[in-house]
N, C-alpha and C. Protein backbone atom coordinates (compact mmCIF):
# COMPACT_ATOMS: atom_id res chain seq x y z
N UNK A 1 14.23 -15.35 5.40
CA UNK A 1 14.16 -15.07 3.98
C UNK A 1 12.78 -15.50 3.46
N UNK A 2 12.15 -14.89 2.88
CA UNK A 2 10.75 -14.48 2.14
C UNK A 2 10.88 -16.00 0.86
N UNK A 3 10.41 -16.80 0.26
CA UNK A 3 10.88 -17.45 -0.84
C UNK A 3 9.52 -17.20 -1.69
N UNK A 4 9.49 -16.48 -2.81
CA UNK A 4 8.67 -16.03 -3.74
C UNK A 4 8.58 -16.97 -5.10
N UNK A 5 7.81 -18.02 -5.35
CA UNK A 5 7.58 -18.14 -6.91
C UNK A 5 6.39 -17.79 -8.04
N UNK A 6 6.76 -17.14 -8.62
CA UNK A 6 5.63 -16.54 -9.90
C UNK A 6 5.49 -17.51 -10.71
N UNK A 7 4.10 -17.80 -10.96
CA UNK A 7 3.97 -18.99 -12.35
C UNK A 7 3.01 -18.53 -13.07
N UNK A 8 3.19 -18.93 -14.63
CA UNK A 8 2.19 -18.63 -15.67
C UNK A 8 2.41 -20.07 -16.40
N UNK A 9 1.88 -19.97 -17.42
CA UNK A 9 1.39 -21.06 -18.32
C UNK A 9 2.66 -21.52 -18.24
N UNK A 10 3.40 -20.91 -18.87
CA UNK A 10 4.84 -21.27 -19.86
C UNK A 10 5.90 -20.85 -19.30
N UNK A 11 5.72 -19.95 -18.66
CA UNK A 11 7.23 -19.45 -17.93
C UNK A 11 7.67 -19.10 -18.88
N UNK A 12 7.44 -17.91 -19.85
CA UNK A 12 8.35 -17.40 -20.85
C UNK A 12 7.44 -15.81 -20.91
N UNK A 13 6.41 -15.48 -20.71
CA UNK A 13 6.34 -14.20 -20.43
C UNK A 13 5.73 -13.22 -19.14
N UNK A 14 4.40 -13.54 -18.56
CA UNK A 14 4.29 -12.92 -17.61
C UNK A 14 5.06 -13.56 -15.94
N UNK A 15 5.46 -14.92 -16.06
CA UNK A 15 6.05 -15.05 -14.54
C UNK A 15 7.47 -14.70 -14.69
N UNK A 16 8.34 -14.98 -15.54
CA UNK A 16 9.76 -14.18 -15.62
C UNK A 16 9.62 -12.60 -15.44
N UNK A 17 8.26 -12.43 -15.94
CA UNK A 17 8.62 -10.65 -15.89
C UNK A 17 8.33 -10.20 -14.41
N UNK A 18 7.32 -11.12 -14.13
CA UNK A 18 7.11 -10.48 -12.43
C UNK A 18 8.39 -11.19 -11.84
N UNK A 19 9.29 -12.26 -11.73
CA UNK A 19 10.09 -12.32 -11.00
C UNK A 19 11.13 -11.31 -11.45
N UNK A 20 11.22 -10.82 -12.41
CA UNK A 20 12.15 -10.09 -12.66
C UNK A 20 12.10 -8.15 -12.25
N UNK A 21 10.92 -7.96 -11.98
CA UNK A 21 10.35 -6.93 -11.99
C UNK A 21 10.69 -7.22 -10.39
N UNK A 22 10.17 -8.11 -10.00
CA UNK A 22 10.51 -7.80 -8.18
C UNK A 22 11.63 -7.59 -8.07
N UNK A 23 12.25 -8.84 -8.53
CA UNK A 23 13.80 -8.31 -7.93
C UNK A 23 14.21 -7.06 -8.14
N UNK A 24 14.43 -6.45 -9.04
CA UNK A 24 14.33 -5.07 -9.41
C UNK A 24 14.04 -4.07 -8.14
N UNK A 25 13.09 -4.09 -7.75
CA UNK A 25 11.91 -3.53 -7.31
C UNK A 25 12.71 -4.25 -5.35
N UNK A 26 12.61 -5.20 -4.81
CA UNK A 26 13.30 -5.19 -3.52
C UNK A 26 15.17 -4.58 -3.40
N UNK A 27 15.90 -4.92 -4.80
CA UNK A 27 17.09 -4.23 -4.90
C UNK A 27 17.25 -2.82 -4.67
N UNK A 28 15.99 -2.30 -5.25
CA UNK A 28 15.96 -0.61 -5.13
C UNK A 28 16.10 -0.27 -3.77
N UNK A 29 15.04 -1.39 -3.26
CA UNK A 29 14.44 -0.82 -1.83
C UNK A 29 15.76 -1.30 -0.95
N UNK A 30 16.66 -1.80 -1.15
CA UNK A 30 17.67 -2.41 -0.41
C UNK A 30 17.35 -3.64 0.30
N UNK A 31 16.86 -4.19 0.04
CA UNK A 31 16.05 -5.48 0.53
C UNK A 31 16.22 -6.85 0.13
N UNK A 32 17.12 -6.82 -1.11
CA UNK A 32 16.76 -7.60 -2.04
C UNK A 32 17.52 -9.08 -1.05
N UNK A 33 18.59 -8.77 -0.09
CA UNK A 33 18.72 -10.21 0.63
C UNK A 33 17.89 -10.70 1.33
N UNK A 34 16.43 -10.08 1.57
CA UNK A 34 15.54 -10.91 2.50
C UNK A 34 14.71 -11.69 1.65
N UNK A 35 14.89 -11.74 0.37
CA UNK A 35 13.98 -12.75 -0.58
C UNK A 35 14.91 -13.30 -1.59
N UNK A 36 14.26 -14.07 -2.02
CA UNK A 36 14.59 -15.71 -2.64
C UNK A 36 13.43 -15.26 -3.55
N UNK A 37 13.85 -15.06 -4.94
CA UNK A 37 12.47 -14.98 -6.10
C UNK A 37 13.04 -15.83 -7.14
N UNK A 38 11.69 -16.74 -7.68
CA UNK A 38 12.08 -17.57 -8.84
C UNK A 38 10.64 -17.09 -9.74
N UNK A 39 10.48 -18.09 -10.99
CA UNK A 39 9.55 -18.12 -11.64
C UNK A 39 9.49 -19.58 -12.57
N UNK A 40 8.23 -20.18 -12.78
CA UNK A 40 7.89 -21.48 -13.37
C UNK A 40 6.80 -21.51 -13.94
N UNK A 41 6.52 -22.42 -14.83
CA UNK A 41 5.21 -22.81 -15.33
C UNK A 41 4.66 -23.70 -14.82
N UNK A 42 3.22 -23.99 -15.41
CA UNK A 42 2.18 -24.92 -15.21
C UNK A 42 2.70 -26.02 -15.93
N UNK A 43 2.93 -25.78 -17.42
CA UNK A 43 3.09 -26.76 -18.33
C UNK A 43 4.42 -26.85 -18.93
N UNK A 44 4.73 -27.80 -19.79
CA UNK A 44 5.89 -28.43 -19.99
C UNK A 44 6.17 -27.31 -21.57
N UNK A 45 5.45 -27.30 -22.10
CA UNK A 45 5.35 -26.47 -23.40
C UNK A 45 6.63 -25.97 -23.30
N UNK A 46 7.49 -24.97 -22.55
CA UNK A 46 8.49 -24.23 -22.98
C UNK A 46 9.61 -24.33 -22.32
N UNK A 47 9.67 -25.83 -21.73
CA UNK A 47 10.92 -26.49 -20.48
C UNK A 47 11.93 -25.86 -21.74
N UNK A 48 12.75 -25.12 -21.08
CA UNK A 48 14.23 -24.79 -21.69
C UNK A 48 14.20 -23.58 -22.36
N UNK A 49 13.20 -23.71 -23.01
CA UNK A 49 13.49 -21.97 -23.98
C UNK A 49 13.82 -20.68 -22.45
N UNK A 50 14.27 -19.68 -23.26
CA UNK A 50 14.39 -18.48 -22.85
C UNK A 50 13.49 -17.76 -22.90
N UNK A 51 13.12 -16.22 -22.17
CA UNK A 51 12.08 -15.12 -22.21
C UNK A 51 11.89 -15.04 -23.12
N UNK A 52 10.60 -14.76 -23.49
CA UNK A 52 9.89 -14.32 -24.85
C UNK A 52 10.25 -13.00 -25.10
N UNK A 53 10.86 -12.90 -26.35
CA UNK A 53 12.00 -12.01 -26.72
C UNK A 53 10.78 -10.00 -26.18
N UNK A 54 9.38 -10.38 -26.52
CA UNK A 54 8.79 -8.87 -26.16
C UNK A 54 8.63 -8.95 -24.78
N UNK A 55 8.98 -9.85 -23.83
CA UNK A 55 8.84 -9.87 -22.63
C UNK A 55 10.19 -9.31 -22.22
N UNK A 56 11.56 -9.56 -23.20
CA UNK A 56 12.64 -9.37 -22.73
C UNK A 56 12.91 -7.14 -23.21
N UNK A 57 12.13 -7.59 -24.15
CA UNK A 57 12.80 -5.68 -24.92
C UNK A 57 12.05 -5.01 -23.83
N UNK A 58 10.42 -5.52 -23.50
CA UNK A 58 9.66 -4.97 -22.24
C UNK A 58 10.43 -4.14 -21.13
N UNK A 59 11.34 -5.51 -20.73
CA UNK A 59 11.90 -5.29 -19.84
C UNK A 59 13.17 -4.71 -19.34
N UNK A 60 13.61 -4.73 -21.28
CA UNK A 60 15.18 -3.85 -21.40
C UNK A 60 14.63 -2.01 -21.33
N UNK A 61 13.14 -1.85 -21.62
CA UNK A 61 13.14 -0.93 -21.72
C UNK A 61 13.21 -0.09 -20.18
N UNK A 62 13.19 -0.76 -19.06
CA UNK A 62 13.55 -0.05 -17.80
C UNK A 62 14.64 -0.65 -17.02
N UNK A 63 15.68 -1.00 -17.80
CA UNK A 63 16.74 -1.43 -17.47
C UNK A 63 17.17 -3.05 -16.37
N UNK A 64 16.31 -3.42 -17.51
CA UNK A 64 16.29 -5.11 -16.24
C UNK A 64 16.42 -6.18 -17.48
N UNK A 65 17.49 -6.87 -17.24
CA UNK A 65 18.19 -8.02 -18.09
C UNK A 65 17.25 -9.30 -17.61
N UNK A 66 16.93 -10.56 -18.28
CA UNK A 66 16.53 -11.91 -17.91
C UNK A 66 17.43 -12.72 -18.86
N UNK A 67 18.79 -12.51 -18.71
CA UNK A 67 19.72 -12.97 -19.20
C UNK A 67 20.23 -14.30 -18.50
N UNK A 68 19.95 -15.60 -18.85
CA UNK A 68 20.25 -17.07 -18.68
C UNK A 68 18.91 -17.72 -18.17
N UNK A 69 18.11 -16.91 -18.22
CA UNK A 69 16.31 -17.73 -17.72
C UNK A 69 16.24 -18.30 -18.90
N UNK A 70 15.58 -19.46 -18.40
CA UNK A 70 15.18 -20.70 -19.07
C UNK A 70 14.17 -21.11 -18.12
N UNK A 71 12.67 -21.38 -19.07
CA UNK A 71 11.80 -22.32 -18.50
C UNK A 71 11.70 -22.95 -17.64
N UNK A 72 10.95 -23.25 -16.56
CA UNK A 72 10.99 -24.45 -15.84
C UNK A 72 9.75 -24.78 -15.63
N UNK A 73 9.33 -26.03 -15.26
CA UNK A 73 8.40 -25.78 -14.48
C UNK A 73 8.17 -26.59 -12.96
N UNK A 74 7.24 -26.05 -12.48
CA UNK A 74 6.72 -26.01 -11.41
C UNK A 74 6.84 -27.49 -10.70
N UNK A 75 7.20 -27.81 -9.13
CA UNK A 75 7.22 -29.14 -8.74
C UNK A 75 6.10 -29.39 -7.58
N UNK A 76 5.82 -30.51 -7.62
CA UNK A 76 5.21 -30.56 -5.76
C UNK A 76 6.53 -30.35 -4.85
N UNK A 77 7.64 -30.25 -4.95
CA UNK A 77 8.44 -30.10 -3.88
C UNK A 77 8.73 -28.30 -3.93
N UNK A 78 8.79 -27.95 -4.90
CA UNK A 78 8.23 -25.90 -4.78
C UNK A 78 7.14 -25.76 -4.19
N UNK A 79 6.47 -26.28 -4.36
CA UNK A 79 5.07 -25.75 -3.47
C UNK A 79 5.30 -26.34 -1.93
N UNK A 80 6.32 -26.95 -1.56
CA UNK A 80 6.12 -27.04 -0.16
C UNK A 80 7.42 -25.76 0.38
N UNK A 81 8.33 -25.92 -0.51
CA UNK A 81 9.48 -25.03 0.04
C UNK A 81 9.35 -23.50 -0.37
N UNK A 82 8.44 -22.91 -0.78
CA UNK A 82 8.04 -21.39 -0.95
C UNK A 82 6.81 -21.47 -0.29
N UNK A 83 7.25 -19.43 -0.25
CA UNK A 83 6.35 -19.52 1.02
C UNK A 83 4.89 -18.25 0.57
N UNK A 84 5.07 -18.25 -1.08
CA UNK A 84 4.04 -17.70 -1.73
C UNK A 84 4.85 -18.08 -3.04
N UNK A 85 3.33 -18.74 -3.78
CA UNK A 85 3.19 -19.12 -5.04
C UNK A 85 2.04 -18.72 -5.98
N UNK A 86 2.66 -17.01 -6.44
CA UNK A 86 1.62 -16.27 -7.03
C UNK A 86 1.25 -16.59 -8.73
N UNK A 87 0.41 -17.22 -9.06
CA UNK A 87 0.16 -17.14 -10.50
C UNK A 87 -0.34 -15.72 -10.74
N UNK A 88 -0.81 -16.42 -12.37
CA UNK A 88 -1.32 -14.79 -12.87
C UNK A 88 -2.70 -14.83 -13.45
N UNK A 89 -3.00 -16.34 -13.15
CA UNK A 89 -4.93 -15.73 -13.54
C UNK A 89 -5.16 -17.63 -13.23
N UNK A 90 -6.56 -17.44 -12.72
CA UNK A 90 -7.62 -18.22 -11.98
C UNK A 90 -7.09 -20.10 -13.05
N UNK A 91 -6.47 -19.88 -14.07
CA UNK A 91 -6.47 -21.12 -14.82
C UNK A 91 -4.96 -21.79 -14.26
N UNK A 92 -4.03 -20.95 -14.00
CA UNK A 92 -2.48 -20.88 -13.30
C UNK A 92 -3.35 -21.78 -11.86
N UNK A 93 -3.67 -20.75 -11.30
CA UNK A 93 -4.28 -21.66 -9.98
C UNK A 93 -4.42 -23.05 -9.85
N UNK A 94 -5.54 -23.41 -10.84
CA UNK A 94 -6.09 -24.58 -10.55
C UNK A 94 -5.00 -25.54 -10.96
N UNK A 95 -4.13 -25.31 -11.85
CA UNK A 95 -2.84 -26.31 -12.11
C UNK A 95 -1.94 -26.69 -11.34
N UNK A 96 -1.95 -25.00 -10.73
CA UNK A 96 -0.87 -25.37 -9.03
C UNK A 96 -1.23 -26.12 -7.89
N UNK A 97 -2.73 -26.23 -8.06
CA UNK A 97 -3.31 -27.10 -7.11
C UNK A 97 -3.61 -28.06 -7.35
N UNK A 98 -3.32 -28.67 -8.70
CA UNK A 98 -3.04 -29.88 -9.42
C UNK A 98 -1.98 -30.87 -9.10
N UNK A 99 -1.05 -29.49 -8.98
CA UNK A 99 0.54 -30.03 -8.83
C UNK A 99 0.56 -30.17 -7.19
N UNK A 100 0.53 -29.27 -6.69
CA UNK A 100 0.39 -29.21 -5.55
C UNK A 100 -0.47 -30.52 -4.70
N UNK A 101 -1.03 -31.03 -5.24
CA UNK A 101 -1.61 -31.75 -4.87
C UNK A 101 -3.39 -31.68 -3.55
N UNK A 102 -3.12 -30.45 -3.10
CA UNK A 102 -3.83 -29.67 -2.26
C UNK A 102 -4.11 -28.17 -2.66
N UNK A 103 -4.74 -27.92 -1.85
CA UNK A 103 -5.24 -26.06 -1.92
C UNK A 103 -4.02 -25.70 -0.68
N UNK A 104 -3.85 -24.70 -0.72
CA UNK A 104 -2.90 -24.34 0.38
C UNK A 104 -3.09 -22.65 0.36
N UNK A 105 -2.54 -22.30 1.34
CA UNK A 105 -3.04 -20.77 1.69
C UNK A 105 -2.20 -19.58 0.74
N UNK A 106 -0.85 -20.54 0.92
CA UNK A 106 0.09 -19.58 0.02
C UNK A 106 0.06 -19.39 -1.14
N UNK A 107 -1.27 -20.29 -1.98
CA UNK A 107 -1.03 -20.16 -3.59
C UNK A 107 -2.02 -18.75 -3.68
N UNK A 108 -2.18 -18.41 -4.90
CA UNK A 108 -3.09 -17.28 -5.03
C UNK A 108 -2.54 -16.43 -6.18
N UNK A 109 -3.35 -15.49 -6.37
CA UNK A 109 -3.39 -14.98 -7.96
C UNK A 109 -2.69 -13.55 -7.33
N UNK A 110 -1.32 -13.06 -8.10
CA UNK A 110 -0.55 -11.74 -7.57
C UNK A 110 -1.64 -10.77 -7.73
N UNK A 111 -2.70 -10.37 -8.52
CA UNK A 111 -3.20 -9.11 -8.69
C UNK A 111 -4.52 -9.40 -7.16
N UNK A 112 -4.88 -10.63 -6.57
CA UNK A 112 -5.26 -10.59 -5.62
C UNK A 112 -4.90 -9.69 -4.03
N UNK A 113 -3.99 -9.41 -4.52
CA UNK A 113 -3.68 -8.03 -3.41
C UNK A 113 -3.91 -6.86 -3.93
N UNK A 114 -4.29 -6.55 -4.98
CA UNK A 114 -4.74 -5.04 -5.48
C UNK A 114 -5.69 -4.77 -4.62
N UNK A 115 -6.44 -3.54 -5.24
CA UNK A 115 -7.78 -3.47 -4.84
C UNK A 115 -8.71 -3.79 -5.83
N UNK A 116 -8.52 -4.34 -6.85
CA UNK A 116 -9.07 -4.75 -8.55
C UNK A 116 -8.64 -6.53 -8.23
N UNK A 117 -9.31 -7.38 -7.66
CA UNK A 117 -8.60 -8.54 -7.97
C UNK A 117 -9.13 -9.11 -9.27
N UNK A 118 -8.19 -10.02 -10.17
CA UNK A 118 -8.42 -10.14 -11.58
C UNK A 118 -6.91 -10.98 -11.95
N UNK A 119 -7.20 -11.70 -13.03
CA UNK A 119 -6.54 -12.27 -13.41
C UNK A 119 -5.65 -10.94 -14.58
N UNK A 120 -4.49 -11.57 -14.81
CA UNK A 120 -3.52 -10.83 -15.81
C UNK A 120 -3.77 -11.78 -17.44
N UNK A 121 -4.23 -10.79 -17.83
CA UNK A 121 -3.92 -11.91 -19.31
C UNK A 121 -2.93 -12.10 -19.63
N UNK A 122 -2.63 -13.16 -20.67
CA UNK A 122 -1.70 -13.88 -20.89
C UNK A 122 -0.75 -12.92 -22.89
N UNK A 123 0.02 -12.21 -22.61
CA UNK A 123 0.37 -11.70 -23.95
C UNK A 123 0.83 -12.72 -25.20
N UNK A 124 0.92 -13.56 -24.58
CA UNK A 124 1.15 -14.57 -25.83
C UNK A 124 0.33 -14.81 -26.44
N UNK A 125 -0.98 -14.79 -26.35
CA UNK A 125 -2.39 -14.74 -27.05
C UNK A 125 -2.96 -13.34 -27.37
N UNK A 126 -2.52 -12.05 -26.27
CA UNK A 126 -3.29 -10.82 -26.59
C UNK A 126 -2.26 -9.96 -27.33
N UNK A 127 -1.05 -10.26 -27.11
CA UNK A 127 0.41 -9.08 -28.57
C UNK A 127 0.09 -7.97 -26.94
N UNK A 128 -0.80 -8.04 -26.00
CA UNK A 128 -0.77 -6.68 -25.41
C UNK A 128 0.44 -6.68 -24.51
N UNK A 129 1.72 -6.98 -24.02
CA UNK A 129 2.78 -6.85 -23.30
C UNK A 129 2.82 -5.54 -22.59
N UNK A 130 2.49 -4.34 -22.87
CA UNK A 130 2.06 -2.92 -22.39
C UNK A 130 1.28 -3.22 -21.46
N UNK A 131 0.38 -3.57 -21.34
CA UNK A 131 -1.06 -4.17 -20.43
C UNK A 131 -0.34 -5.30 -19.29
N UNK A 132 -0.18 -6.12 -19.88
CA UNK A 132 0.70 -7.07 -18.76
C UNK A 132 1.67 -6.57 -17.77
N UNK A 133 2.43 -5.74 -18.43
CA UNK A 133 3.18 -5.13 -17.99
C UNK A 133 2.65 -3.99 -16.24
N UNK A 134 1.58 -3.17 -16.91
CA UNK A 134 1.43 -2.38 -15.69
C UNK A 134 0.12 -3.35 -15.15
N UNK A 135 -0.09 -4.39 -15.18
CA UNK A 135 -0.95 -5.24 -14.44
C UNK A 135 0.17 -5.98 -13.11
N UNK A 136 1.68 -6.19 -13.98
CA UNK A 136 2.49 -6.98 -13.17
C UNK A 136 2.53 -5.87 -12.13
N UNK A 137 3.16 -4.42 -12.71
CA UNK A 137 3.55 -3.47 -11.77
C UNK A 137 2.38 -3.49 -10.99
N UNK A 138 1.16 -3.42 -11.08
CA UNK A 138 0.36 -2.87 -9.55
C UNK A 138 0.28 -4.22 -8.92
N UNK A 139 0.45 -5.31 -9.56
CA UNK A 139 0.49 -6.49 -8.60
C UNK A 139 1.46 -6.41 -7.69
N UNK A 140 2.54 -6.60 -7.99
CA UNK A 140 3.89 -6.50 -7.68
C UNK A 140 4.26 -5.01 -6.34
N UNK A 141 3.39 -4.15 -6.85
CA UNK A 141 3.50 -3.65 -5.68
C UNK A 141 2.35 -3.01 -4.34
N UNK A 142 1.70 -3.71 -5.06
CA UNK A 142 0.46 -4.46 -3.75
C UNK A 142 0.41 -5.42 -2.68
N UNK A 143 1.80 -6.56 -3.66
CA UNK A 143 2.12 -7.23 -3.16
C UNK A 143 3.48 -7.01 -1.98
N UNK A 144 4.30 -6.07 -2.34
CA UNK A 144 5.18 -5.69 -1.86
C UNK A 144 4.69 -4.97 -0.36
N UNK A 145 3.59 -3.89 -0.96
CA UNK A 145 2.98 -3.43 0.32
C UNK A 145 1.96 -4.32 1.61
N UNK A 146 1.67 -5.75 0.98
CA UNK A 146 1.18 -5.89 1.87
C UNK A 146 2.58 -6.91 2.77
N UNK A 147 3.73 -7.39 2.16
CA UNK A 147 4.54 -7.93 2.73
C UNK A 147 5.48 -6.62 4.15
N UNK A 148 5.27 -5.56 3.56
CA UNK A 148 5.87 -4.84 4.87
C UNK A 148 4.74 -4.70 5.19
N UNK A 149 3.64 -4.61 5.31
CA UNK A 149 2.83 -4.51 6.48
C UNK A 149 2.77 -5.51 7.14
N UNK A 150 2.65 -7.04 7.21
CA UNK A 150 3.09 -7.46 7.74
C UNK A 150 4.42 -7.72 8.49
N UNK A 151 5.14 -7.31 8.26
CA UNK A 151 6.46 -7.00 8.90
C UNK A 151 6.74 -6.03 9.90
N UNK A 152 5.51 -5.16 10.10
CA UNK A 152 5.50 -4.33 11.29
C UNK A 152 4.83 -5.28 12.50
């Protein structure tokens, strides 16, 4: 089993949506029992709240619920027991390697498997959720493609 965690600042809009968007996205493919997907923050800011309600309509609009997510964040004991810990832009990083205590191979930024590597902005500052959105999607499935290629 694959163990996937997505982190952003807060864990209330772009890492719930990419964990939620994967799952989605390995269910289709019939896959969805070979992975383990979560999502967390850097910071404490939003321990407990729920999805940020335009992260949630975002995501009602292609039929994907984040119904009982709540905040968390991020531990040094996640970073040893997953086996990719994708943030969403270069500032996510350096916190995980804060927490983390080390650099490690598995952390790294999801749009780093595109062919555009780049951080995702953060919609809680830009209102752009549209933008985030198809930044998650080509991450998400860049990322997907390079996990079956390795699998051959």
């Amino acid at each position: 089993m694959i163990k996937i965690l997505f982190i952003c600042h807060g864990n209330i809009c772009r890492s719930p949506m990419a964990e939620f968007m994967f799952q989605d996205m390995v269910e289709r493919r019939g896959v969805a029992s070979e992975f383990y997907i979560r999502s967390a923050a850097t910071s404490r800011e939003e321990i407990g709240n729920p999805v940020h309600y335009r992260t949630q309509e975002k995501l009602a609009e292609i039929g994907i619920s984040t119904d009982g997510k709540r905040a968390v964040q991020l531990t040094k004991k996640d970073c040893k027991e997953y086996d990719y810990i994708l943030g969403m832009d270069s500032y996510n990083i350096r916190n995980i390697e804060k927490i983390a205590g080390e650099p490690m191979e598995k952390i790294g930024r999801l749009l780093d498997f595109t062919e555009e590597p780049r951080d995702i902005a953060d919609p809680w500052y830009t209102g752009n959720f549209d933008r985030t959105f198809a930044d998650i999607k080509e991450g998400l499935e860049a990322f997907l493609a390079y996990l079956e290629s390795c699998a051959k």
